[in-house]
C-alpha atoms as a PDB file:
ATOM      1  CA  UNK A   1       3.160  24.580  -2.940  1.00  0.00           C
ATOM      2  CA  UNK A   2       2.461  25.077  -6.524  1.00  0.00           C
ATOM      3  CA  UNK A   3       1.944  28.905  -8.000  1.00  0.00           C
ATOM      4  CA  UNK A   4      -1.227  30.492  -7.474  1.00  0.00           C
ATOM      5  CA  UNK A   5      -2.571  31.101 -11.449  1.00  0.00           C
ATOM      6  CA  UNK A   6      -3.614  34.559 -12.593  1.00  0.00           C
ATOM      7  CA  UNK A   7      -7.518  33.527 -12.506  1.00  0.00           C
ATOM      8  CA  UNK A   8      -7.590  32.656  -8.919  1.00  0.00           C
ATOM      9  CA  UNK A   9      -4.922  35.412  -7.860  1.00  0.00           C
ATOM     10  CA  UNK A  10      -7.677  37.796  -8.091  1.00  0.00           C
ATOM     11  CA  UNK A  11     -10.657  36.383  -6.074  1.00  0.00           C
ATOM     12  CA  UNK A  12      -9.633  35.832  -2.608  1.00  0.00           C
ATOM     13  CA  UNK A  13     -12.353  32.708  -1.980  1.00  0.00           C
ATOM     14  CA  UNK A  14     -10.317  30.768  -4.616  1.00  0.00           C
ATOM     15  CA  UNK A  15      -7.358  31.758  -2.867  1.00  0.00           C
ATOM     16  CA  UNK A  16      -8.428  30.149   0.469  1.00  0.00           C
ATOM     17  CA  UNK A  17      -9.855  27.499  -0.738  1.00  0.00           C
ATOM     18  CA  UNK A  18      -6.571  26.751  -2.684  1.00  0.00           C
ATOM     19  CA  UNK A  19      -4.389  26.971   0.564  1.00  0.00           C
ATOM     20  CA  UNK A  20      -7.173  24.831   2.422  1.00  0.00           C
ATOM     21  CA  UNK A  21      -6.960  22.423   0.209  1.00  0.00           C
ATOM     22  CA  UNK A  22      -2.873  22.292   0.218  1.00  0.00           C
ATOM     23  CA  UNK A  23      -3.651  22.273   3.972  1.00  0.00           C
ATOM     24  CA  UNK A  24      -5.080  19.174   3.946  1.00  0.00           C
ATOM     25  CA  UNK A  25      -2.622  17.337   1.382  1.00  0.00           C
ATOM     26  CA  UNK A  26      -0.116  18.539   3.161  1.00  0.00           C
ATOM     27  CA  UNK A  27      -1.458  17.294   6.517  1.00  0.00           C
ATOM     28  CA  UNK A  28      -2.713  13.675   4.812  1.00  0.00           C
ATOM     29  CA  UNK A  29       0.718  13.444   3.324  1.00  0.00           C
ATOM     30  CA  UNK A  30       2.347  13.952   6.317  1.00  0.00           C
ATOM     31  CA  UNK A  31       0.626  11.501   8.234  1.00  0.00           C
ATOM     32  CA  UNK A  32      -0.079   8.485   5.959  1.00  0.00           C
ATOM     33  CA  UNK A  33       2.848   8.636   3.566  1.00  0.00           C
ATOM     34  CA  UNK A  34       4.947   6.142   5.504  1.00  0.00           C
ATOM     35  CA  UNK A  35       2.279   3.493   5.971  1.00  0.00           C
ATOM     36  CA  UNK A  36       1.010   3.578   2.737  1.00  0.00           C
ATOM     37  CA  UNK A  37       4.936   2.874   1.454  1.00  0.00           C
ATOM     38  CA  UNK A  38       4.841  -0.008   3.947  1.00  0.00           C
ATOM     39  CA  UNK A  39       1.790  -1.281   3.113  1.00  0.00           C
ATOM     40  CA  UNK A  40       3.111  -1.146  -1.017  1.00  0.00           C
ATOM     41  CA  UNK A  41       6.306  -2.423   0.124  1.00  0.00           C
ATOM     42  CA  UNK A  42       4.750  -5.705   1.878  1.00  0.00           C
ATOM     43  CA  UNK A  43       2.700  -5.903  -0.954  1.00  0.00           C
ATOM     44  CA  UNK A  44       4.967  -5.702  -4.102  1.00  0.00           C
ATOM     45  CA  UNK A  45       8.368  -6.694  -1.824  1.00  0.00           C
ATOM     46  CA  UNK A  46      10.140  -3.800  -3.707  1.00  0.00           C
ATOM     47  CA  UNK A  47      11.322  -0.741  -2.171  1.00  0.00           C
ATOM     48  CA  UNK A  48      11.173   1.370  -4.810  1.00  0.00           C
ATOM     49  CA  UNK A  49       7.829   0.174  -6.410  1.00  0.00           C
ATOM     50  CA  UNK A  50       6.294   1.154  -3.283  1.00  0.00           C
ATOM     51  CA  UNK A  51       7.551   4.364  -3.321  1.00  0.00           C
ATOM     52  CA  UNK A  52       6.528   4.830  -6.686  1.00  0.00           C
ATOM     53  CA  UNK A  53       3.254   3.514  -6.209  1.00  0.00           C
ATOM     54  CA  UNK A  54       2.809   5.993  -3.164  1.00  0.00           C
ATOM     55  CA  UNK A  55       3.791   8.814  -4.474  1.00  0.00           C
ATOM     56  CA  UNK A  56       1.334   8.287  -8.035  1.00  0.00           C
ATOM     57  CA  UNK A  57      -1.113   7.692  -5.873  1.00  0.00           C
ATOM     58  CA  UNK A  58      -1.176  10.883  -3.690  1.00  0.00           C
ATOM     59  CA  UNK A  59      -0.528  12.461  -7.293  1.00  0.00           C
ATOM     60  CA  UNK A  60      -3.790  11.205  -8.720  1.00  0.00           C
ATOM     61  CA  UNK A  61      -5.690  11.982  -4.937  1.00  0.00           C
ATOM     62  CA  UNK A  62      -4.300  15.639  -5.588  1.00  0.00           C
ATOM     63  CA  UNK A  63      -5.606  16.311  -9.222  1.00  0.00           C
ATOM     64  CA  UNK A  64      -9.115  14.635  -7.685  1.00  0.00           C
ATOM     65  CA  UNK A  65      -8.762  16.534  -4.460  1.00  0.00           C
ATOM     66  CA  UNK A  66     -12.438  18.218  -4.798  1.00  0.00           C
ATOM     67  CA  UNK A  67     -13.732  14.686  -5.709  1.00  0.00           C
ATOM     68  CA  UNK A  68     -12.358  12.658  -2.933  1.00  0.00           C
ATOM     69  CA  UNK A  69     -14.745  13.017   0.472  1.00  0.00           C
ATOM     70  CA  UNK A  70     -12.423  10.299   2.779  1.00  0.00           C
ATOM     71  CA  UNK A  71      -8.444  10.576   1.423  1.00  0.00           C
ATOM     72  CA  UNK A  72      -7.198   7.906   3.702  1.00  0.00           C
ATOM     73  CA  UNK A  73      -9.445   5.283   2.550  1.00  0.00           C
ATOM     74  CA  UNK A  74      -9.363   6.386  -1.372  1.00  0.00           C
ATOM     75  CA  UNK A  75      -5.556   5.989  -1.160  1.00  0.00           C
ATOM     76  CA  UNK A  76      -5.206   2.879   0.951  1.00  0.00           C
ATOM     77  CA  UNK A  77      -7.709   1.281  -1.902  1.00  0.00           C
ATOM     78  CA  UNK A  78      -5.705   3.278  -4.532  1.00  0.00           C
ATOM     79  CA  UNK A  79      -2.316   2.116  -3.083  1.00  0.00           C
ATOM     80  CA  UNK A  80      -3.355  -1.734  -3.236  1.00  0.00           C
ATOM     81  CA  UNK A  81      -5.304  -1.688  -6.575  1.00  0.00           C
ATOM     82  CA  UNK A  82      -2.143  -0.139  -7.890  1.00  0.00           C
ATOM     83  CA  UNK A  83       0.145  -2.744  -6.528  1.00  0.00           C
ATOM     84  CA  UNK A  84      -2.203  -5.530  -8.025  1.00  0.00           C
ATOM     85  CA  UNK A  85      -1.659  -3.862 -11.604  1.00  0.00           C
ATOM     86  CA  UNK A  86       2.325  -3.862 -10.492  1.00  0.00           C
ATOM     87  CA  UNK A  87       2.301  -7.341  -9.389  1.00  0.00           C
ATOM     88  CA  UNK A  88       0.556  -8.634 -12.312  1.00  0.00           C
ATOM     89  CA  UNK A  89       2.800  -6.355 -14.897  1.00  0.00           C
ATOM     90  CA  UNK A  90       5.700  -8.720 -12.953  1.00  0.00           C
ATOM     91  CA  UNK A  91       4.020 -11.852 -13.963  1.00  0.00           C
ATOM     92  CA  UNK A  92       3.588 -11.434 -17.211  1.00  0.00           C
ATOM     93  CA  UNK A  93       7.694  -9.905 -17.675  1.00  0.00           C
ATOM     94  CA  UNK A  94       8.730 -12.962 -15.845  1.00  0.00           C
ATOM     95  CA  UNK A  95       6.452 -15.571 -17.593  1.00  0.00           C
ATOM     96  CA  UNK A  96       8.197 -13.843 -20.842  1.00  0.00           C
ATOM     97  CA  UNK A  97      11.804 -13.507 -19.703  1.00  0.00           C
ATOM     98  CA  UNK A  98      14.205 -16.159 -20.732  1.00  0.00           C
ATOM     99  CA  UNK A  99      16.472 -15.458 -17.862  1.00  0.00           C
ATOM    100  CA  UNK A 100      14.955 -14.898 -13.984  1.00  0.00           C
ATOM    101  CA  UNK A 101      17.237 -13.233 -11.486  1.00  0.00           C
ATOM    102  CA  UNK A 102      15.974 -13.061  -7.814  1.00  0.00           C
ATOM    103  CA  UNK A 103      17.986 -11.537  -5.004  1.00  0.00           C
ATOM    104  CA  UNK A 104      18.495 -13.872  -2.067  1.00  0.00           C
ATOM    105  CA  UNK A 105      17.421 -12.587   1.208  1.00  0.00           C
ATOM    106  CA  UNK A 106      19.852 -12.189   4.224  1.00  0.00           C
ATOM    107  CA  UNK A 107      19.755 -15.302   6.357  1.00  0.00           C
ATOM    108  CA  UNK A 108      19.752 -13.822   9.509  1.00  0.00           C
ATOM    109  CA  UNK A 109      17.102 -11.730  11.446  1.00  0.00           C
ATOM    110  CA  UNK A 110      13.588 -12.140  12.428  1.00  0.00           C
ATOM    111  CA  UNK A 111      12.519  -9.167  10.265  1.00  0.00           C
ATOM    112  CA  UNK A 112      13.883 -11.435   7.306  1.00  0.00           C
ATOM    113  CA  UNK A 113      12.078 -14.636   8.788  1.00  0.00           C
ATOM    114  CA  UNK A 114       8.978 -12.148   8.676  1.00  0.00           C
ATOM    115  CA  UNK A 115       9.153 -10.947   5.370  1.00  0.00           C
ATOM    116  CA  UNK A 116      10.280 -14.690   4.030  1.00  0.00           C
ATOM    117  CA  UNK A 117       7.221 -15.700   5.636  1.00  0.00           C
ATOM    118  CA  UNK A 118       4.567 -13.223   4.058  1.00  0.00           C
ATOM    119  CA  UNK A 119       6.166 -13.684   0.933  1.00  0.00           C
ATOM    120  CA  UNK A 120       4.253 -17.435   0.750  1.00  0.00           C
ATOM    121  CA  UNK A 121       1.340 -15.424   1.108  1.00  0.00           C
ATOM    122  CA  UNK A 122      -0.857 -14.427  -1.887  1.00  0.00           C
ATOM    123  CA  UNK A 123      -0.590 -10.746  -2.566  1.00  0.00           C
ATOM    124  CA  UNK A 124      -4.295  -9.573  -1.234  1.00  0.00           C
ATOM    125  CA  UNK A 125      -3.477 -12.129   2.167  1.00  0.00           C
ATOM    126  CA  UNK A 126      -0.306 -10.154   2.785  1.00  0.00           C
ATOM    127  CA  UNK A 127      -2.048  -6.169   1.522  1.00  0.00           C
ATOM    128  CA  UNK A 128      -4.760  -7.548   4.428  1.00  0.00           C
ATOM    129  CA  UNK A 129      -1.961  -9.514   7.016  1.00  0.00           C
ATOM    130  CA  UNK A 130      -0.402  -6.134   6.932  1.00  0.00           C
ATOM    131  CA  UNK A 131      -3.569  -3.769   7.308  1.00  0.00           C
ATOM    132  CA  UNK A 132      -4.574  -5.704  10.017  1.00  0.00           C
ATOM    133  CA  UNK A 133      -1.698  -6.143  12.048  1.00  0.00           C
ATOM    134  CA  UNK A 134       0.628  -3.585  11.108  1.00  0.00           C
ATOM    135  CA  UNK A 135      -1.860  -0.899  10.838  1.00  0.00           C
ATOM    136  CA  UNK A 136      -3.867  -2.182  13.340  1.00  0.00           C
ATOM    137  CA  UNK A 137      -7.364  -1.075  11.058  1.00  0.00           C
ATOM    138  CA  UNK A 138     -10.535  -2.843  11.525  1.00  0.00           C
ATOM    139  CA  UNK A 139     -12.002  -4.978   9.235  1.00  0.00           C
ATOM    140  CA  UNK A 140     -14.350  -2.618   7.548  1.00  0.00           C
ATOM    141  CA  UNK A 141     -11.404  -0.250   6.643  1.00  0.00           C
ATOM    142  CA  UNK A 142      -9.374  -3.349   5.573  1.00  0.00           C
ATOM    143  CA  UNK A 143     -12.159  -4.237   3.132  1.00  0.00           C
ATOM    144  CA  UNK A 144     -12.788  -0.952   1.928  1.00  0.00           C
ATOM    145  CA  UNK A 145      -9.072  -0.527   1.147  1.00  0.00           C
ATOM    146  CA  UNK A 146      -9.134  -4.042  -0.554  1.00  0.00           C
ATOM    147  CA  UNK A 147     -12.294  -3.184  -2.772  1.00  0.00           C
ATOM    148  CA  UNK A 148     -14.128  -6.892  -0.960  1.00  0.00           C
ATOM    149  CA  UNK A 149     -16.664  -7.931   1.449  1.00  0.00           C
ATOM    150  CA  UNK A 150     -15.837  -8.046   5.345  1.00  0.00           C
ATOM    151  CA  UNK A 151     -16.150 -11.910   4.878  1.00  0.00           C
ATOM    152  CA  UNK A 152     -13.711 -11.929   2.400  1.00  0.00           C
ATOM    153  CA  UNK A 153     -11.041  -9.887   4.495  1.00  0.00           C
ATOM    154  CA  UNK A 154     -11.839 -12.130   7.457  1.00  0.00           C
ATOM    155  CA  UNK A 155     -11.260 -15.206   5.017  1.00  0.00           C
ATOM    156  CA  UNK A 156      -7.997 -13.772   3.569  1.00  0.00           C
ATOM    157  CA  UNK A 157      -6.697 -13.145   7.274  1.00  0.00           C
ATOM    158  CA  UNK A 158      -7.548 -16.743   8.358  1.00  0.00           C
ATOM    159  CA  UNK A 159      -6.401 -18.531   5.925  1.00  0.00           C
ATOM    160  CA  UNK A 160      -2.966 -16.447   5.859  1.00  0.00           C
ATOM    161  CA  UNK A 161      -2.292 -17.058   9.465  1.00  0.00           C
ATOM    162  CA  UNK A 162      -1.758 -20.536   9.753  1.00  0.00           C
ATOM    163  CA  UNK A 163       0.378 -20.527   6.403  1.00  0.00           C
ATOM    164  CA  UNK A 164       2.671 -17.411   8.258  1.00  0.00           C
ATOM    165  CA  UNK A 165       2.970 -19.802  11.753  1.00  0.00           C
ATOM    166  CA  UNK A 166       4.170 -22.730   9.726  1.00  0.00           C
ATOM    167  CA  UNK A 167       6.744 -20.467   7.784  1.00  0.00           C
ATOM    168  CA  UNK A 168       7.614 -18.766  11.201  1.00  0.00           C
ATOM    169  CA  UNK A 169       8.154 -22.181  12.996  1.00  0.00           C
ATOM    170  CA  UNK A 170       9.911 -23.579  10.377  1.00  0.00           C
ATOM    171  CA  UNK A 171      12.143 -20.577  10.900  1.00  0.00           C
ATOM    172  CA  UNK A 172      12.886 -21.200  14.410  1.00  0.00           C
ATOM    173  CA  UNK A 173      13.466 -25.105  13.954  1.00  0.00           C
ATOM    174  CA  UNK A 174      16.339 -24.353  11.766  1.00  0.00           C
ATOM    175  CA  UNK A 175      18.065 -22.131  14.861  1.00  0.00           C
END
């Protein structure tokens, strides 16, 4: 928790309302940290993006916290518009780099096959694959967290699905 400054030290509403609203970071952080990383991760496909992402994110939602009426929401749509800016950022070095280097993937594993398999996916298709089935939200939520109509979400989720089975099965004919 950061130190209390002078100013507020000496009026005890500012005081509570400073440790309420640590409260609730604390308690949003806590809870929705994780997913949010996951939800970067599957998104970007780097580790440590994600993290970074995550954690500028819940850095922004805490300078805004007076502004910001529903946190989850603001940083699941903060979290994805953030890895769009990443993603593109990636485009553009690698349409300007002379020499690519990509990591290979383990062969082995069906988390592998998985994440082989979203990674055919278009980056708002796999930010809504992974709302939808890892977080288990509803569609609303998805397409408030993607910044897009329901019918777009429902769209983006149909059209990724058969692309995911034919990657998946593809996977299994080869074992």
């Amino acid at each position: 928790m950061q130190p209390i400054p002078p100013l507020v030290r000496r009026t005890g509403v500012a005081v509570e309302a400073v440790a309420r609203a640590s409260e609730v970071f604390d308690a949003v952080y806590a809870a929705h940290y994780a997913p949010l990383v996951r939800l970067a991760y599957v998104t970007t496909g780097s580790m440590p993006a994600a993290e970074d992402v995550v954690q500028d994110v819940f850095v922004e939602w805490f300078r805004r916290l007076d502004d910001v009426e529903s946190p989850v929401p603001y940083l699941r749509r903060a979290v994805v518009s953030r890895c769009t800016s990443w993603i593109r950022r990636r485009i553009l070095e690698r349409r300007h780099a002379t020499v690519e280097t990509w990591s290979a993937l383990p062969p082995d594993g069906i988390g592998v096959a998985v994440r082989r398999a979203l990674a055919q996916l278009a980056p708002r298709q796999r930010s809504a694959v992974f709302l939808r089935y890892y977080l288990d939200l509803p569609v609303q939520e998805i397409a408030e967290a993607l910044g897009c109509p329901v019918g777009t979400v429902k769209s983006l989720l149909h059209r990724a699905l058969p692309v995911l089975q034919e990657h998946l099965e593809e996977r299994s004919d080869d074992h």
